[in-house]
Protein backbone atom coordinates (compact mmCIF):
# COMPACT_ATOMS: atom_id res chain seq x y z
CA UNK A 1 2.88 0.47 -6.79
CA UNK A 2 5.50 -0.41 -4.64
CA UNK A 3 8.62 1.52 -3.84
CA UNK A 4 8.37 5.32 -4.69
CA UNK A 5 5.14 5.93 -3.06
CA UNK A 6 3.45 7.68 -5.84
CA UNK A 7 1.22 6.47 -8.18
CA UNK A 8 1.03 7.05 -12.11
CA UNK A 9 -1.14 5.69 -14.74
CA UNK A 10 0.69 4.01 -17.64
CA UNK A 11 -0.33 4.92 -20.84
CA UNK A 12 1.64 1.97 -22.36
CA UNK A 13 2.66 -1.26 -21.93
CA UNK A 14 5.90 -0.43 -22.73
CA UNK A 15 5.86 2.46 -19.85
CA UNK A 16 4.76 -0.60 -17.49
CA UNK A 17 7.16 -2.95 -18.51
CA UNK A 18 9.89 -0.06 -17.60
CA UNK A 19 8.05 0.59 -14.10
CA UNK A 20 8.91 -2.75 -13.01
CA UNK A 21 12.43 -3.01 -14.89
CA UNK A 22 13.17 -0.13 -12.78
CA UNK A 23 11.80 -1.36 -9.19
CA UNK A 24 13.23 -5.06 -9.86
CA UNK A 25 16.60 -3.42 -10.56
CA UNK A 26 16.46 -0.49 -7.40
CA UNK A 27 14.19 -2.07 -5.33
CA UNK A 28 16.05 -4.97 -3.65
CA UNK A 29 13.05 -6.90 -3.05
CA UNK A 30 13.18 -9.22 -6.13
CA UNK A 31 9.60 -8.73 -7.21
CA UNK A 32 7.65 -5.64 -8.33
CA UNK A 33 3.49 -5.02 -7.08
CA UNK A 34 1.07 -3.06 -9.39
CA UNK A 35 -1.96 -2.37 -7.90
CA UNK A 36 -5.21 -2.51 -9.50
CA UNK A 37 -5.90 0.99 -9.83
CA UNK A 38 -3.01 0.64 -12.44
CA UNK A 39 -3.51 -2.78 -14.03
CA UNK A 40 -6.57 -1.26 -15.04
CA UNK A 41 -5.48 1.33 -17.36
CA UNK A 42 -3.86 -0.96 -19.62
CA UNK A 43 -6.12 -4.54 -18.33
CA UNK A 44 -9.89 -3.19 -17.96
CA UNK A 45 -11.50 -5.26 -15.27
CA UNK A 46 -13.80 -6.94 -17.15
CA UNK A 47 -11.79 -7.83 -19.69
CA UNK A 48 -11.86 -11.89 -20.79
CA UNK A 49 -8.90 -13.67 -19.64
CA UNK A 50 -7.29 -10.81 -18.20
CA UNK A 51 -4.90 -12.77 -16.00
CA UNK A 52 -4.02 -14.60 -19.35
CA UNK A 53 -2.94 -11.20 -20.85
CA UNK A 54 -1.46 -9.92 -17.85
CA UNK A 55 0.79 -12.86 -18.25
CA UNK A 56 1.44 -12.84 -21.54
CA UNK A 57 3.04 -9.35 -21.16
CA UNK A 58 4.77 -10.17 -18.48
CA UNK A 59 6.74 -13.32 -20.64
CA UNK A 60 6.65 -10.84 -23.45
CA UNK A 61 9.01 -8.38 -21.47
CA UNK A 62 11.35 -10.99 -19.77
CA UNK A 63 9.29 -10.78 -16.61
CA UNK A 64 7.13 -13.80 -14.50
CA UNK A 65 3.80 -13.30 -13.31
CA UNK A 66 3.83 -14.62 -9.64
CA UNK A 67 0.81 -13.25 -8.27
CA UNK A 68 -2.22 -12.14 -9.10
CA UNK A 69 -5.78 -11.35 -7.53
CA UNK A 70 -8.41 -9.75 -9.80
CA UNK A 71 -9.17 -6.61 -7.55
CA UNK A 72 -5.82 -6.24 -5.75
CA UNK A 73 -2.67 -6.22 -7.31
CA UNK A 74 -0.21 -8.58 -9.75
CA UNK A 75 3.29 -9.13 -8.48
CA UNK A 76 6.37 -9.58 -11.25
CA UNK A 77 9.52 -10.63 -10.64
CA UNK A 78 12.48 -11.29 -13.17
CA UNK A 79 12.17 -14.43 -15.21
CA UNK A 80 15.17 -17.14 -14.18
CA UNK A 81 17.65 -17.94 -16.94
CA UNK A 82 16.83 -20.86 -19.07
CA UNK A 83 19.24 -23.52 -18.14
């Protein structure tokens, strides 16, 4: 993860979803990474349309999904305002 330089293992989705809450809010960077070694205790790797779910979470907490590489990491950042 980005920021704190430690790494934890979310049990939850909700636990994740607070993760990045957090670093969006502290972090002054405007987006949040979680690395693979996370994503994968809530997103196994082979899991069918993981990116899909990864996603839908994301939209499903008020957050965007703006990057993602199977492998790597997936980058959130805060969902604009509808206008």
């Amino acid at each position: 993860m980005s920021g704190g330089g430690h790494s934890s293992h979310f049990l939850s989705m909700r636990e994740l979803a607070g993760q990045i809450e957090r670093e969006l809010r502290s972090g002054g960077r405007g987006h949040c990474a979680i690395y693979e070694n996370e994503l994968q205790c809530l997103w196994p790797l082979n899991q069918k349309d993981r990116e899909a779910r990864i996603g839908q979470f994301a939209k499903e907490h008020g957050f965007r999904l703006r990057f993602y590489k199977k492998g790597l990491c997936a980058i959130f950042d805060k969902r604009p305002a509808a206008l």
